[in-house]
Protein backbone atom coordinates (compact mmCIF):
# COMPACT_ATOMS: atom_id res chain seq x y z
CA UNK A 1 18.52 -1.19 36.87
CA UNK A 2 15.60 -3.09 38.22
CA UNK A 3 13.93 -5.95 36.84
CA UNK A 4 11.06 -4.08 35.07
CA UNK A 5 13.78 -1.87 33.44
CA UNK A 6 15.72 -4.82 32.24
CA UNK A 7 12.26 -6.54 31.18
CA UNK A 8 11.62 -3.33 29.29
CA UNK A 9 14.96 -3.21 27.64
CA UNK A 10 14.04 -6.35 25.66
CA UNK A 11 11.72 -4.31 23.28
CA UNK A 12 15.07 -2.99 21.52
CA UNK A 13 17.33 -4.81 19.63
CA UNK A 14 19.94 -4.34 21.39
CA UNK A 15 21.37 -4.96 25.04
CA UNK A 16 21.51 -2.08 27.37
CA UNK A 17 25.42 -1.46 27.19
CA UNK A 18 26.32 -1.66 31.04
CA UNK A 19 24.76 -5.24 31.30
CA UNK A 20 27.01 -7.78 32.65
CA UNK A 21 28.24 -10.44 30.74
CA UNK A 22 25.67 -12.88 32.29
CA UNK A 23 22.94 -10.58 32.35
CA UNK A 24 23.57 -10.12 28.60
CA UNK A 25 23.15 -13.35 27.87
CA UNK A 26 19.71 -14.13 29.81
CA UNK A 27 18.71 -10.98 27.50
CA UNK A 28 19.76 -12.87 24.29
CA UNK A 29 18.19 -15.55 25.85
CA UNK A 30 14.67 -13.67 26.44
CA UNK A 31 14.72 -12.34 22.72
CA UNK A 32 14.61 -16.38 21.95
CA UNK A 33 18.60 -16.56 20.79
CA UNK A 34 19.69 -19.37 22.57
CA UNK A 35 22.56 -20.15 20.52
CA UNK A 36 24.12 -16.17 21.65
CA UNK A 37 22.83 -16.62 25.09
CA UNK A 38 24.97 -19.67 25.74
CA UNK A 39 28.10 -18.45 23.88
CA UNK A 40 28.03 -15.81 26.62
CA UNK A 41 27.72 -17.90 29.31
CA UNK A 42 29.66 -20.30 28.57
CA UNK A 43 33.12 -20.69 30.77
CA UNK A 44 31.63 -16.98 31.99
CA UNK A 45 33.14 -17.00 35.81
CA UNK A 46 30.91 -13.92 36.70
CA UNK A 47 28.89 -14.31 39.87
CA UNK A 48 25.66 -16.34 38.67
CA UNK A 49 27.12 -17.69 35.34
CA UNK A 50 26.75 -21.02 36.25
CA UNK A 51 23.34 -21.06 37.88
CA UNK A 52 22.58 -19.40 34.11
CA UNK A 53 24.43 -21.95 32.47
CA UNK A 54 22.21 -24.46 34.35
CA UNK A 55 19.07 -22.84 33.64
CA UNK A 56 19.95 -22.65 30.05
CA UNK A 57 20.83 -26.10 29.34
CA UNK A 58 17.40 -26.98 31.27
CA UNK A 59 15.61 -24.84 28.94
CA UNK A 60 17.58 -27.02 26.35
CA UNK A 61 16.26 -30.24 27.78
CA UNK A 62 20.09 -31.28 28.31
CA UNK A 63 18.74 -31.91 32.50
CA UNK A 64 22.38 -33.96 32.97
CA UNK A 65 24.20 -31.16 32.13
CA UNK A 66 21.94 -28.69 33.83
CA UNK A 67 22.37 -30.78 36.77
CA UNK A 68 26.25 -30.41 36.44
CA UNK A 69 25.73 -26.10 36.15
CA UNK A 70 23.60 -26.55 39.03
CA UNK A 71 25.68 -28.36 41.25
CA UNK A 72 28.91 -25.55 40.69
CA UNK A 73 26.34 -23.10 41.13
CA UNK A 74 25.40 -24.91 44.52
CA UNK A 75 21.71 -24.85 43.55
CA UNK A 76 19.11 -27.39 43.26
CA UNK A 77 17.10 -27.85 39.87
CA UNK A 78 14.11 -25.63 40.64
CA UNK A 79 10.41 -27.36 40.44
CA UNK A 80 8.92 -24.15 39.50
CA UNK A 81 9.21 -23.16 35.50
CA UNK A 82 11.67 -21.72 33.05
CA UNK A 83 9.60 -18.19 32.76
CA UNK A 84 10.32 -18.03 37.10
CA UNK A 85 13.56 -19.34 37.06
CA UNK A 86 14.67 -16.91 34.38
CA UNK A 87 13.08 -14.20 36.51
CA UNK A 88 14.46 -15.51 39.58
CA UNK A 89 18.42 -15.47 38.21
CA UNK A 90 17.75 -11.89 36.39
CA UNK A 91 16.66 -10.72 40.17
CA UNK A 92 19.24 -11.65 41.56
CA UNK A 93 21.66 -10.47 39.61
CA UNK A 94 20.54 -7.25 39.26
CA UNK A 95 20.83 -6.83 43.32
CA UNK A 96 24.14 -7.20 43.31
């Protein structure tokens, strides 16, 4: 799946089925269901589940915690927006 697949996946109500656990919950997340996005995330030890769990608790406004997902993750808190970071980690994660 590419990112315009996954993008177009969001007009059902349901997540594609062969999603990973992560990926799952950035597509909760995009259908505005925080709560279900971080309940998935959450302790997830997939690849990229705590530079999600970061980006989520940014998007919270929580920027100490996000700052404690980014540092496991080994990223830096990005200074471009939500909309591109969300992008960014989807992209990712779909390559590999």
């Amino acid at each position: 799946m590419n990112l315009n697949a996954y993008k177009d996946s969001l007009r059902k109500d349901q997540p594609p089925t062969d999603l990973s656990q992560v990926l799952t919950g950035l597509w909760y997340d995009a259908k505005d269901n925080w709560e279900k996005a971080h309940d998935l995330i959450d302790g997830c030890e997939e690849a990229g589940g705590s530079w999600a769990h970061a980006y989520l608790h940014r998007k919270e406004g929580d920027l100490w915690n996000a700052d404690y997902w980014y540092r496991r993750a080994g990223k830096d808190r990005p200074q471009y927006g939500l909309d591109e970071e969300w992008e960014v980690i989807v992209s990712f994660l779909l390559s590999t």
